[in-house]
PDB file of N, CA and C in Angstrom:
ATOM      1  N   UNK A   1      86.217  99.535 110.015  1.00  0.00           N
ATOM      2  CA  UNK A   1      86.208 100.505 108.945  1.00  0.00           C
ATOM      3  C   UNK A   1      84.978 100.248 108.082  1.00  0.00           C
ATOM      4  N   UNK A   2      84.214 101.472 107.654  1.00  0.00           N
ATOM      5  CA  UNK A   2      83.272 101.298 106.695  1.00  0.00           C
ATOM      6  C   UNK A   2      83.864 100.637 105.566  1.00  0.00           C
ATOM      7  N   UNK A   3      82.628 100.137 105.058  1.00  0.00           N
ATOM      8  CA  UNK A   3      82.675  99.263 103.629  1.00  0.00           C
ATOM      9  C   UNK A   3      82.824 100.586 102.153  1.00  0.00           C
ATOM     10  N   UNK A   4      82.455 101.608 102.518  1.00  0.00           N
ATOM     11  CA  UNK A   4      82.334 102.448 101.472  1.00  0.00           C
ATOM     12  C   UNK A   4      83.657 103.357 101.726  1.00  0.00           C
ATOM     13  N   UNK A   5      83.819 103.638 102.822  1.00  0.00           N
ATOM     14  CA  UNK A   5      85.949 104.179 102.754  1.00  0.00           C
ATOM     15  C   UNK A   5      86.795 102.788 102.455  1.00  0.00           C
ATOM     16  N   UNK A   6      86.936 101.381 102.814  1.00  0.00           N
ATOM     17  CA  UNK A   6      88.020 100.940 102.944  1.00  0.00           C
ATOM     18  C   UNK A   6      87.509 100.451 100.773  1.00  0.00           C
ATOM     19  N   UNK A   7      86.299 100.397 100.310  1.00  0.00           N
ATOM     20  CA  UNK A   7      86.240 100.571  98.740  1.00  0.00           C
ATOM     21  C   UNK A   7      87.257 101.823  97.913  1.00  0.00           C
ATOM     22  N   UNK A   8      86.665 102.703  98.599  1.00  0.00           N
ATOM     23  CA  UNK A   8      87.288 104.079  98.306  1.00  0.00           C
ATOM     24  C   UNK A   8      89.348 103.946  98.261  1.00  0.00           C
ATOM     25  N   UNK A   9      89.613 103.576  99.207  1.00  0.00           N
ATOM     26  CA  UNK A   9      90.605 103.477  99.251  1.00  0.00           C
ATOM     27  C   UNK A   9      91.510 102.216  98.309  1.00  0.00           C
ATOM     28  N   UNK A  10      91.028 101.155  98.489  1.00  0.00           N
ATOM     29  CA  UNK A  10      91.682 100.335  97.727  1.00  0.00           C
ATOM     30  C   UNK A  10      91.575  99.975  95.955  1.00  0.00           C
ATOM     31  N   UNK A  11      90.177 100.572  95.722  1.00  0.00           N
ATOM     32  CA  UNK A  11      89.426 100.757  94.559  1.00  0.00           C
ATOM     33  C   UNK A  11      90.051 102.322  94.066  1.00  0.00           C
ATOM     34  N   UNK A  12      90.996 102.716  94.526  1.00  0.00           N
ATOM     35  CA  UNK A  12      92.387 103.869  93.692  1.00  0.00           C
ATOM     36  C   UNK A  12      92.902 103.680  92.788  1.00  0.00           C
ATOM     37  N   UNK A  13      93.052 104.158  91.826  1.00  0.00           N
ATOM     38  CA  UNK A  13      94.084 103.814  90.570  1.00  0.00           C
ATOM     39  C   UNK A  13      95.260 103.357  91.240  1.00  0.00           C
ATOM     40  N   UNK A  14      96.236 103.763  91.894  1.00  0.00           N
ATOM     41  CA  UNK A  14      97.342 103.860  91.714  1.00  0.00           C
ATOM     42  C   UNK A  14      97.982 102.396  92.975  1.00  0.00           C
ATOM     43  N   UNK A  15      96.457 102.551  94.175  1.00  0.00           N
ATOM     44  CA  UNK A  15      96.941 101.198  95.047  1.00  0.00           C
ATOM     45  C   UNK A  15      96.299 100.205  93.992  1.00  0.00           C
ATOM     46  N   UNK A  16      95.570  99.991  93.150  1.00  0.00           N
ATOM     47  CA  UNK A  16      95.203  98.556  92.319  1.00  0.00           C
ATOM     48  C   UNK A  16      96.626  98.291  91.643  1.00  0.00           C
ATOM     49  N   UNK A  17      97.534  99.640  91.466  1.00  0.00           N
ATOM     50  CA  UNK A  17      98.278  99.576  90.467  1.00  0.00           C
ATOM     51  C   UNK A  17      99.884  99.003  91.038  1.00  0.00           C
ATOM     52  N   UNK A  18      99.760  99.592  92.344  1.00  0.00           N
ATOM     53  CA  UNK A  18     100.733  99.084  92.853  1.00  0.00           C
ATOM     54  C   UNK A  18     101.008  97.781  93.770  1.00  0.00           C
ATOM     55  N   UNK A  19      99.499  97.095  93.898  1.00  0.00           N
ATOM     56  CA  UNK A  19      99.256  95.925  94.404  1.00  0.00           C
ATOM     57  C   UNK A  19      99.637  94.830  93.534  1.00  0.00           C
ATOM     58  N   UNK A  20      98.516  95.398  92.057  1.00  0.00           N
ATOM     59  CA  UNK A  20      99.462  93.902  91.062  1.00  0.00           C
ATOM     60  C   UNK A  20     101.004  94.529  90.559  1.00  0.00           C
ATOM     61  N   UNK A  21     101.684  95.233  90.413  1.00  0.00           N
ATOM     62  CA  UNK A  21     103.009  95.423  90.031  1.00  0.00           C
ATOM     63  C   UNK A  21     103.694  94.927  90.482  1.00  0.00           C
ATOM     64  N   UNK A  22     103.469  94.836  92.257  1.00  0.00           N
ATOM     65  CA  UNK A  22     104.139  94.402  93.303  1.00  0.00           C
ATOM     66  C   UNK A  22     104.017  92.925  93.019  1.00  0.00           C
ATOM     67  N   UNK A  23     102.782  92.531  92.856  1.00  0.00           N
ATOM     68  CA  UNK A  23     102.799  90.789  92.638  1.00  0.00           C
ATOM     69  C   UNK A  23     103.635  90.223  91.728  1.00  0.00           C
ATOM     70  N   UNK A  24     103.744  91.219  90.535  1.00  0.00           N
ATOM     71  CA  UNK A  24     104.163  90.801  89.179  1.00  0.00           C
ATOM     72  C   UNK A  24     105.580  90.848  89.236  1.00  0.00           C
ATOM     73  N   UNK A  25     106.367  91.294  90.364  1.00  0.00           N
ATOM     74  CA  UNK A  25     107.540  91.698  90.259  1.00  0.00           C
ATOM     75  C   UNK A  25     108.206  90.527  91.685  1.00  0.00           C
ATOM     76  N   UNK A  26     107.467  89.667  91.505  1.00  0.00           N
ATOM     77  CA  UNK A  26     107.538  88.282  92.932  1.00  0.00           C
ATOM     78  C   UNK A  26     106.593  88.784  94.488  1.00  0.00           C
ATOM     79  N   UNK A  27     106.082  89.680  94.198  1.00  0.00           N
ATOM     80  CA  UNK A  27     105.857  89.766  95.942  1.00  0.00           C
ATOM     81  C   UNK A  27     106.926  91.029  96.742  1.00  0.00           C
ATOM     82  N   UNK A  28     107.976  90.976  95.870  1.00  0.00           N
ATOM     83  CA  UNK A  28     108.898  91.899  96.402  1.00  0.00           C
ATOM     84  C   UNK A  28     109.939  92.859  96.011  1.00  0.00           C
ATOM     85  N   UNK A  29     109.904  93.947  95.843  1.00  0.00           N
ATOM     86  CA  UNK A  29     111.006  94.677  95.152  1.00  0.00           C
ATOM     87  C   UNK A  29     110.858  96.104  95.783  1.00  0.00           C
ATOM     88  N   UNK A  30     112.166  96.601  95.666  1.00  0.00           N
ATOM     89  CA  UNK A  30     112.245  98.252  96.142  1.00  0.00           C
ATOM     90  C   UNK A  30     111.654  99.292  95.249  1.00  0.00           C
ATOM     91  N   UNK A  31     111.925 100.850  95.778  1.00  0.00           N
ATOM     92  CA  UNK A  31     110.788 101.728  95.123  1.00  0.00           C
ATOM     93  C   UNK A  31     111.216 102.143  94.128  1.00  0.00           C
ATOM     94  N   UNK A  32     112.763 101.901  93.259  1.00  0.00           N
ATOM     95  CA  UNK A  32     112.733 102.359  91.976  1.00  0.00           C
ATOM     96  C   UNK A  32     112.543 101.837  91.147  1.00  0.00           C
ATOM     97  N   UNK A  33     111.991 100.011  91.130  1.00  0.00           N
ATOM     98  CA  UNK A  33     111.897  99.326  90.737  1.00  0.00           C
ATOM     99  C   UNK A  33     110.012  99.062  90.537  1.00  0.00           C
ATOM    100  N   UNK A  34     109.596  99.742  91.167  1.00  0.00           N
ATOM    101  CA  UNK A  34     108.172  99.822  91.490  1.00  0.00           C
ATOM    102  C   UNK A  34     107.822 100.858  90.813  1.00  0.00           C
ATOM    103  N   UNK A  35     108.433 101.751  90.545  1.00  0.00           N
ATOM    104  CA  UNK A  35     108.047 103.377  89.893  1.00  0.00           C
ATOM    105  C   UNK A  35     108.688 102.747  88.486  1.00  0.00           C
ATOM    106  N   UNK A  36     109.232 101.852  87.716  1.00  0.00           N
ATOM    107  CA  UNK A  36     109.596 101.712  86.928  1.00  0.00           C
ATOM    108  C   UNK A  36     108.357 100.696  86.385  1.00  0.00           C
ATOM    109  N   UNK A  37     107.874  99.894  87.073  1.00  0.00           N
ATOM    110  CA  UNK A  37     107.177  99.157  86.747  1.00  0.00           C
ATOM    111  C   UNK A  37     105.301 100.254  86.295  1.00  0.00           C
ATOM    112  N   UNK A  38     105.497 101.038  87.158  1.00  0.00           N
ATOM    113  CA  UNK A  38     103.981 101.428  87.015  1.00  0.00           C
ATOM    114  C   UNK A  38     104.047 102.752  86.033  1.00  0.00           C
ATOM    115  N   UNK A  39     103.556 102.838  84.716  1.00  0.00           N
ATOM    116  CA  UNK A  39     103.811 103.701  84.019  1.00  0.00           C
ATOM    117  C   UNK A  39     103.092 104.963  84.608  1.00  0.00           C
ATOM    118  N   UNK A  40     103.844 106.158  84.418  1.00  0.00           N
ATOM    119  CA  UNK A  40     102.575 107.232  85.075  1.00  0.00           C
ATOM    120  C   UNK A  40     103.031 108.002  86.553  1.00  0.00           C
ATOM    121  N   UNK A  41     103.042 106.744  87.623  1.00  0.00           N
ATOM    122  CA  UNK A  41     103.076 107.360  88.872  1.00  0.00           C
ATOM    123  C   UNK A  41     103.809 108.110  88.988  1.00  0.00           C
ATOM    124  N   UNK A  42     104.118 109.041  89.721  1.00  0.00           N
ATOM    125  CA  UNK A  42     105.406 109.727  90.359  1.00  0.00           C
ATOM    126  C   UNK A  42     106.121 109.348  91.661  1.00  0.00           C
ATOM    127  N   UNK A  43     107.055 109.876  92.252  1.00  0.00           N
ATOM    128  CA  UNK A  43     107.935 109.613  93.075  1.00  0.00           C
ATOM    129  C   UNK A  43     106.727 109.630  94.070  1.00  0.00           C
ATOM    130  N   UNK A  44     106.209 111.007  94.525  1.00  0.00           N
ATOM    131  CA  UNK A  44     105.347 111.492  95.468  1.00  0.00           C
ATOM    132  C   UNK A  44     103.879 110.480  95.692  1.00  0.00           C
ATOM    133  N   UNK A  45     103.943 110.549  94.105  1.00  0.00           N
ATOM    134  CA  UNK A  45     102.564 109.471  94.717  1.00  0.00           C
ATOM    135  C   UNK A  45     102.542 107.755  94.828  1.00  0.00           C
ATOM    136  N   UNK A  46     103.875 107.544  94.621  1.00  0.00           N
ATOM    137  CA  UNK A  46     104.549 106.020  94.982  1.00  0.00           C
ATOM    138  C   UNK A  46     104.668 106.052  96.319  1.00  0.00           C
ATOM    139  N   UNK A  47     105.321 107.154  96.741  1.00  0.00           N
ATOM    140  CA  UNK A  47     105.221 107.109  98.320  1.00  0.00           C
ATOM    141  C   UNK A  47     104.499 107.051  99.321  1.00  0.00           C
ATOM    142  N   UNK A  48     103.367 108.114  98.925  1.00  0.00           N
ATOM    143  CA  UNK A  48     102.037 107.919  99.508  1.00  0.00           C
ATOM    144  C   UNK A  48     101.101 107.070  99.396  1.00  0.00           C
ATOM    145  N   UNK A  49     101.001 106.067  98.275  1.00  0.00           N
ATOM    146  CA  UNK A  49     100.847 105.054  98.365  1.00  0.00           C
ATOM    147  C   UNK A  49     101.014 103.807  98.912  1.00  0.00           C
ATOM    148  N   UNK A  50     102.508 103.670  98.725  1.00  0.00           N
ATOM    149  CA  UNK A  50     102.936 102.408  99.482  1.00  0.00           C
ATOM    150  C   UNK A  50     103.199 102.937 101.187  1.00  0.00           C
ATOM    151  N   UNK A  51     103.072 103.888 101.124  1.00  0.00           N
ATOM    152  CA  UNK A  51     102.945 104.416 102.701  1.00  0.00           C
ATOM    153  C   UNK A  51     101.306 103.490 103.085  1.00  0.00           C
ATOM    154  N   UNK A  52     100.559 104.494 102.318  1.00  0.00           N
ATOM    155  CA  UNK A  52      98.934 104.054 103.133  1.00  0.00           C
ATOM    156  C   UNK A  52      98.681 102.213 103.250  1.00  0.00           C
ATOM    157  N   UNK A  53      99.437 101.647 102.046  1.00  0.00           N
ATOM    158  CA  UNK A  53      99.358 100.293 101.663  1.00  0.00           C
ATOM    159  C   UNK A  53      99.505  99.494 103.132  1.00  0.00           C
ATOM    160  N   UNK A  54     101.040 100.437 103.834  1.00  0.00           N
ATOM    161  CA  UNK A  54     101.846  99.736 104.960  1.00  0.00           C
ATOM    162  C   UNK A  54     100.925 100.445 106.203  1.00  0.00           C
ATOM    163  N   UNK A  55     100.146 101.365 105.829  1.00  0.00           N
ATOM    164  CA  UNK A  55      99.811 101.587 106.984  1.00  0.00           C
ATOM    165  C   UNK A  55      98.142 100.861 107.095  1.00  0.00           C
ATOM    166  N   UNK A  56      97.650 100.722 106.254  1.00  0.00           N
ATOM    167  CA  UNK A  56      96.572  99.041 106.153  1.00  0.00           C
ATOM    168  C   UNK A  56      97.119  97.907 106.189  1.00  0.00           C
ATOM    169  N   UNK A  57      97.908  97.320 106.482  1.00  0.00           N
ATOM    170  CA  UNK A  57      98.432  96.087 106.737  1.00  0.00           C
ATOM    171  C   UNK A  57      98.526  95.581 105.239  1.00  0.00           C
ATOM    172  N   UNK A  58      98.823  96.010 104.357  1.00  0.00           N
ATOM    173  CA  UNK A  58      98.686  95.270 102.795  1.00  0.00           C
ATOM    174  C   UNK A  58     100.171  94.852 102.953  1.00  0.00           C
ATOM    175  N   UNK A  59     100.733  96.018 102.598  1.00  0.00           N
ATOM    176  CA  UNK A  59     102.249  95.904 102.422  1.00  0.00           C
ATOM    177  C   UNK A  59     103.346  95.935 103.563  1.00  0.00           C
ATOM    178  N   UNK A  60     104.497  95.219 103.850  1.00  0.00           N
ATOM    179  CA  UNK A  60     105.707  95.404 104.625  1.00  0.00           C
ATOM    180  C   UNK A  60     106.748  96.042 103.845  1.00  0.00           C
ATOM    181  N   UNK A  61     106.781  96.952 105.017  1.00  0.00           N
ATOM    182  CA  UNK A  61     108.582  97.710 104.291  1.00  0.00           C
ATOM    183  C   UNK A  61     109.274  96.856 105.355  1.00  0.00           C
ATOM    184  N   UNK A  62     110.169  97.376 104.659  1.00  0.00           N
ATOM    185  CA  UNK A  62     111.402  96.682 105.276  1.00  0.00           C
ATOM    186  C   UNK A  62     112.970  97.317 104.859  1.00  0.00           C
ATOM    187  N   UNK A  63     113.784  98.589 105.857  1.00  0.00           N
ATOM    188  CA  UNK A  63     114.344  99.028 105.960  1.00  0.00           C
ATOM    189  C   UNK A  63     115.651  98.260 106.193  1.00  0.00           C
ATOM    190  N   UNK A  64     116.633  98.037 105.347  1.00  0.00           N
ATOM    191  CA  UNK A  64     118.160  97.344 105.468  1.00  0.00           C
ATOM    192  C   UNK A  64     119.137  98.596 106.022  1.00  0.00           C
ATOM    193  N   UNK A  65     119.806  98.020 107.208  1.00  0.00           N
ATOM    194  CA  UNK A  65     120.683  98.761 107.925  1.00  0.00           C
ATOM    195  C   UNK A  65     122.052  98.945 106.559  1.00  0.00           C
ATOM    196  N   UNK A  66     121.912  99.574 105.504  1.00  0.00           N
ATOM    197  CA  UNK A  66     122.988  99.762 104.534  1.00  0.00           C
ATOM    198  C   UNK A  66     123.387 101.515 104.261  1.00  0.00           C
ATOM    199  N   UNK A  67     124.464 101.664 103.980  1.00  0.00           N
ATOM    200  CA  UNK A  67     124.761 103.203 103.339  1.00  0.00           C
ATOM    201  C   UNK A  67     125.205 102.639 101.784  1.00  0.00           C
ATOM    202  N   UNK A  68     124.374 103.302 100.842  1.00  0.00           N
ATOM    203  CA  UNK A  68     123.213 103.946 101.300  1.00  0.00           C
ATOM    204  C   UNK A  68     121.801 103.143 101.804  1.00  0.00           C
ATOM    205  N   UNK A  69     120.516 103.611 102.832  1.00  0.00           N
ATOM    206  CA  UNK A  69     119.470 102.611 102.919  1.00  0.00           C
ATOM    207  C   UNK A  69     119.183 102.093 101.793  1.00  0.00           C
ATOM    208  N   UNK A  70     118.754 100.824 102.125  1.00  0.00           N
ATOM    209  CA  UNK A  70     118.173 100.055 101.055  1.00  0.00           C
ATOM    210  C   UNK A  70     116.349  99.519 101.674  1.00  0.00           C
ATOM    211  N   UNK A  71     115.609 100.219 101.114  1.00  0.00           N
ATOM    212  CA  UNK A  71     114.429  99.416 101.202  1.00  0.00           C
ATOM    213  C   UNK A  71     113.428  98.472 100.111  1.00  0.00           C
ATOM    214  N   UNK A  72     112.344  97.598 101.209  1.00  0.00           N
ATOM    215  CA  UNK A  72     112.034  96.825  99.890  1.00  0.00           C
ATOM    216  C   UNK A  72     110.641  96.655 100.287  1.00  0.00           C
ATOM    217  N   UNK A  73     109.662  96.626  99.944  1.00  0.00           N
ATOM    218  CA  UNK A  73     108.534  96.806  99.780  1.00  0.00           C
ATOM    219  C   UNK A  73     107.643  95.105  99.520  1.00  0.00           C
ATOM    220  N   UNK A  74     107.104  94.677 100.506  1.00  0.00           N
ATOM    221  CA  UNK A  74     106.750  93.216 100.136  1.00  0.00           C
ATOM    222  C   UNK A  74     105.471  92.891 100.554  1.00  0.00           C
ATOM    223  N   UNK A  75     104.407  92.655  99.796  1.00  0.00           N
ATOM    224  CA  UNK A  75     103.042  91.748  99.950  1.00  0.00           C
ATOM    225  C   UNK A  75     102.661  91.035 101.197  1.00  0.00           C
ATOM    226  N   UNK A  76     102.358  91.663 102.525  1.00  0.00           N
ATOM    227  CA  UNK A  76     101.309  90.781 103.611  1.00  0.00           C
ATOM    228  C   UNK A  76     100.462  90.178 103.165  1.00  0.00           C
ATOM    229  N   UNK A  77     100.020  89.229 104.323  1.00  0.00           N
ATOM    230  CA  UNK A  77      99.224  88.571 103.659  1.00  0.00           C
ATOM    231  C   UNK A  77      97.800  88.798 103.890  1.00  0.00           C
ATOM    232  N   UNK A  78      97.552  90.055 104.215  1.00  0.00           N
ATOM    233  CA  UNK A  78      96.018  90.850 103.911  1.00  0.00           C
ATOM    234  C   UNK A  78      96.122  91.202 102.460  1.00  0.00           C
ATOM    235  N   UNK A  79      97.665  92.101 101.754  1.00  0.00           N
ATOM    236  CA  UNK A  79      97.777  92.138 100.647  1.00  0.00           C
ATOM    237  C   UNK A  79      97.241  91.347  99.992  1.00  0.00           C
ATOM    238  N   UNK A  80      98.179  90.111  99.734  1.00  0.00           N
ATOM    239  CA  UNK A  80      98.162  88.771  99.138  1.00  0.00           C
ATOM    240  C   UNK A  80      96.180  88.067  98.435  1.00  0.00           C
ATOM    241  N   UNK A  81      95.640  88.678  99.581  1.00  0.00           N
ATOM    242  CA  UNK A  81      93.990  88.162  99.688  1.00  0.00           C
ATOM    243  C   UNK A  81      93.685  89.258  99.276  1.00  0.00           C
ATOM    244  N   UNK A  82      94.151  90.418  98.387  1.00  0.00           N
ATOM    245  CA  UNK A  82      93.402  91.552  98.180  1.00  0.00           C
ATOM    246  C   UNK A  82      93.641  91.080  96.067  1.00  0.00           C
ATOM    247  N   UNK A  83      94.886  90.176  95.908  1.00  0.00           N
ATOM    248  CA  UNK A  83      94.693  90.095  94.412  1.00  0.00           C
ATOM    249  C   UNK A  83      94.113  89.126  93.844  1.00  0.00           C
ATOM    250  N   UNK A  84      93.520  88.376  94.162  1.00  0.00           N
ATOM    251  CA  UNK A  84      92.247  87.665  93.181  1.00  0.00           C
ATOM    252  C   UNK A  84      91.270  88.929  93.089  1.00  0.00           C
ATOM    253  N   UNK A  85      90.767  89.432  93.953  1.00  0.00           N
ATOM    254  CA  UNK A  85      89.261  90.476  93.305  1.00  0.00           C
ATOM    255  C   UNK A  85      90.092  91.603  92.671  1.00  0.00           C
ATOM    256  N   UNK A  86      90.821  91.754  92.863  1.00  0.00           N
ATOM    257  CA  UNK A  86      91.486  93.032  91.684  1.00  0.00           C
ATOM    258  C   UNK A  86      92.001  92.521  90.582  1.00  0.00           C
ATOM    259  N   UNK A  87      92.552  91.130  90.189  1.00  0.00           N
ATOM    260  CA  UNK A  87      92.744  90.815  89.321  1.00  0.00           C
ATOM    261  C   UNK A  87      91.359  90.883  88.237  1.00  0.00           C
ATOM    262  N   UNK A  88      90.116  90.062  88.828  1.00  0.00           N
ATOM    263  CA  UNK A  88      89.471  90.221  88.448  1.00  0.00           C
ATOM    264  C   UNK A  88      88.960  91.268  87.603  1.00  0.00           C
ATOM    265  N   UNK A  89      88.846  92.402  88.045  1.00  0.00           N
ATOM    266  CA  UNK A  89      88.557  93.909  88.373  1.00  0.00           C
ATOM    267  C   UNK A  89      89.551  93.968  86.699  1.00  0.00           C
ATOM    268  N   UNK A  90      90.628  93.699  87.007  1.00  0.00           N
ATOM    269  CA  UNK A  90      91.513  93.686  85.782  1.00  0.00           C
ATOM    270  C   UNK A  90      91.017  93.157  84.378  1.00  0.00           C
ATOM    271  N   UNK A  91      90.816  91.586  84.801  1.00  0.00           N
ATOM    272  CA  UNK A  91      90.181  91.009  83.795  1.00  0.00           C
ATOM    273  C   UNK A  91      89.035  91.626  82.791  1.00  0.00           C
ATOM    274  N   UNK A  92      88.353  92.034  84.022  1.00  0.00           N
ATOM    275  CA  UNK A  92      86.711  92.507  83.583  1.00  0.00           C
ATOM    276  C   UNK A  92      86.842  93.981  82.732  1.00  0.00           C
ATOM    277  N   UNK A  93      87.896  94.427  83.198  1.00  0.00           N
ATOM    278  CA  UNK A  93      88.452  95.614  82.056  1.00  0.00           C
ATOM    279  C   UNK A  93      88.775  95.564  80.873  1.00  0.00           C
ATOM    280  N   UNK A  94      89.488  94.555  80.683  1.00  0.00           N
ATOM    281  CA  UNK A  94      90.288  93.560  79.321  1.00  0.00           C
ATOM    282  C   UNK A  94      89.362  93.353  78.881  1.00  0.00           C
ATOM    283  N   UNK A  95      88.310  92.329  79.140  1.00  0.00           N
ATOM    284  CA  UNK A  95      87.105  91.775  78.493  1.00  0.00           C
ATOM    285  C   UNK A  95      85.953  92.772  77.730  1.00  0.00           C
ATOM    286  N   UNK A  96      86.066  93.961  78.465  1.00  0.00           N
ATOM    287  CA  UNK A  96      84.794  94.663  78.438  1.00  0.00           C
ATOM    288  C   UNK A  96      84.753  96.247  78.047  1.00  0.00           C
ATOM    289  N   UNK A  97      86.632  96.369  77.688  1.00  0.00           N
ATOM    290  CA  UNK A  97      86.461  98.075  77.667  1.00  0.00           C
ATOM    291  C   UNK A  97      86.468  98.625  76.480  1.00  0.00           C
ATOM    292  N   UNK A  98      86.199  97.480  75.330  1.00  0.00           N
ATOM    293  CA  UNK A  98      85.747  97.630  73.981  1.00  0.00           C
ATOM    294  C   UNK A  98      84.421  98.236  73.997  1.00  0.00           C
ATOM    295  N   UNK A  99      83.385  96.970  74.655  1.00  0.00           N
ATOM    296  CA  UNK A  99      81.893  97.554  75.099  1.00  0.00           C
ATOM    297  C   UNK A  99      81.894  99.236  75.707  1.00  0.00           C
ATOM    298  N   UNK A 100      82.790  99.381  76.666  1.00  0.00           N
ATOM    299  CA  UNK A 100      82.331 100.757  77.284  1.00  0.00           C
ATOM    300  C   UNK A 100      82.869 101.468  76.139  1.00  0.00           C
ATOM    301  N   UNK A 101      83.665 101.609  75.894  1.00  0.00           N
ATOM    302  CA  UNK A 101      84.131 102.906  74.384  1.00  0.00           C
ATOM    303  C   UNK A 101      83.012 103.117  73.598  1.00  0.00           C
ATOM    304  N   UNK A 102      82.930 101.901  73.274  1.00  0.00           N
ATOM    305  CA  UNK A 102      81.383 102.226  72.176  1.00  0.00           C
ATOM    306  C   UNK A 102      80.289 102.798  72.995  1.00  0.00           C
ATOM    307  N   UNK A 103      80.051 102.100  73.635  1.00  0.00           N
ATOM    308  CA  UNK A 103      78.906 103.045  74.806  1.00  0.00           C
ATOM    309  C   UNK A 103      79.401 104.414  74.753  1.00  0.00           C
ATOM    310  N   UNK A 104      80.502 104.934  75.273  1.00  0.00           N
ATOM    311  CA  UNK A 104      80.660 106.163  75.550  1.00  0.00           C
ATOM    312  C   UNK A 104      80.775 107.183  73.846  1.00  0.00           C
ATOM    313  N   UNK A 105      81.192 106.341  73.042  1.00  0.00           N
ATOM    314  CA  UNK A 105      80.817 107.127  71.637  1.00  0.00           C
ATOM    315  C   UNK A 105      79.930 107.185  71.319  1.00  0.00           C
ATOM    316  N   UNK A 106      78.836 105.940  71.510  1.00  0.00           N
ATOM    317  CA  UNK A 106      77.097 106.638  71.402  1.00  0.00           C
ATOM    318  C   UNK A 106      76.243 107.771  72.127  1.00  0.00           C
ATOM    319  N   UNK A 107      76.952 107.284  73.316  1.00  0.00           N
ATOM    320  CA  UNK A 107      76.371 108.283  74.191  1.00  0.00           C
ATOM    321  C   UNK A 107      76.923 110.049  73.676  1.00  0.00           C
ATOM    322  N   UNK A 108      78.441 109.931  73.567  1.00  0.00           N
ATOM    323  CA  UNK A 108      79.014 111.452  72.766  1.00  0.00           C
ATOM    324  C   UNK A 108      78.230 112.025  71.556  1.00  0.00           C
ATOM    325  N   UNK A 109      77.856 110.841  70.797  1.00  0.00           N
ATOM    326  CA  UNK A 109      77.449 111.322  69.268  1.00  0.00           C
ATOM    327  C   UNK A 109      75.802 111.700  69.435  1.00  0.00           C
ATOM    328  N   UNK A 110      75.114 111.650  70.798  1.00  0.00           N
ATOM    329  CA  UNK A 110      73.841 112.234  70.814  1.00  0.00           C
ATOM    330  C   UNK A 110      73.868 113.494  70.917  1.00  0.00           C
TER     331      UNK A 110
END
């Protein structure tokens, strides 16, 4: 896979968002518990998400033979090696998105 689609793809709002949620919540939890955690998403785009996640090797589902199903959503370990640089990515937001505001109000007020 190119370097500029598999960026594209993981560099998403919503997979950065559901990669650390997932961490933050042990590595493992089901999808109403995941849509609870990520402010914003919707049903539709939780799904399609943790769909594409499982279909890059990030994430394992894992379907329980129960009525009603029970599924649970858990961190591979391609995942696993994907949250240090997004944490980062995180960090560097925290640290720095004071700087960009002001930037972007100077830049507005020209």
């Amino acid at each position: 896979m190119a370097v500029r689609e598999l960026l594209t793809k993981i560099g998403d709002t919503w997979t950065i968002f559901s990669v650390l949620s997932l961490d933050l919540l042990g590595g493992r939890a089901r999808f109403s518990v995941l849509e609870r955690a990520i402010p914003g998403i919707s049903q539709r785009m939780l799904s399609s998400t943790l769909k594409n996640l499982e279909r890059d090797g990030l994430v394992i589902r894992e379907l329980f033979p129960e009525v009603p199903p029970r599924v649970e959503y858990e961190m591979a370990d391609l995942g696993k090696s994907l949250l240090a640089p997004t944490q980062g990515l995180v960090d560097w937001a925290k640290d720095n998105g004071e700087q960009v505001r002001d930037a972007q109000r100077k830049y507005d007020a020209r």
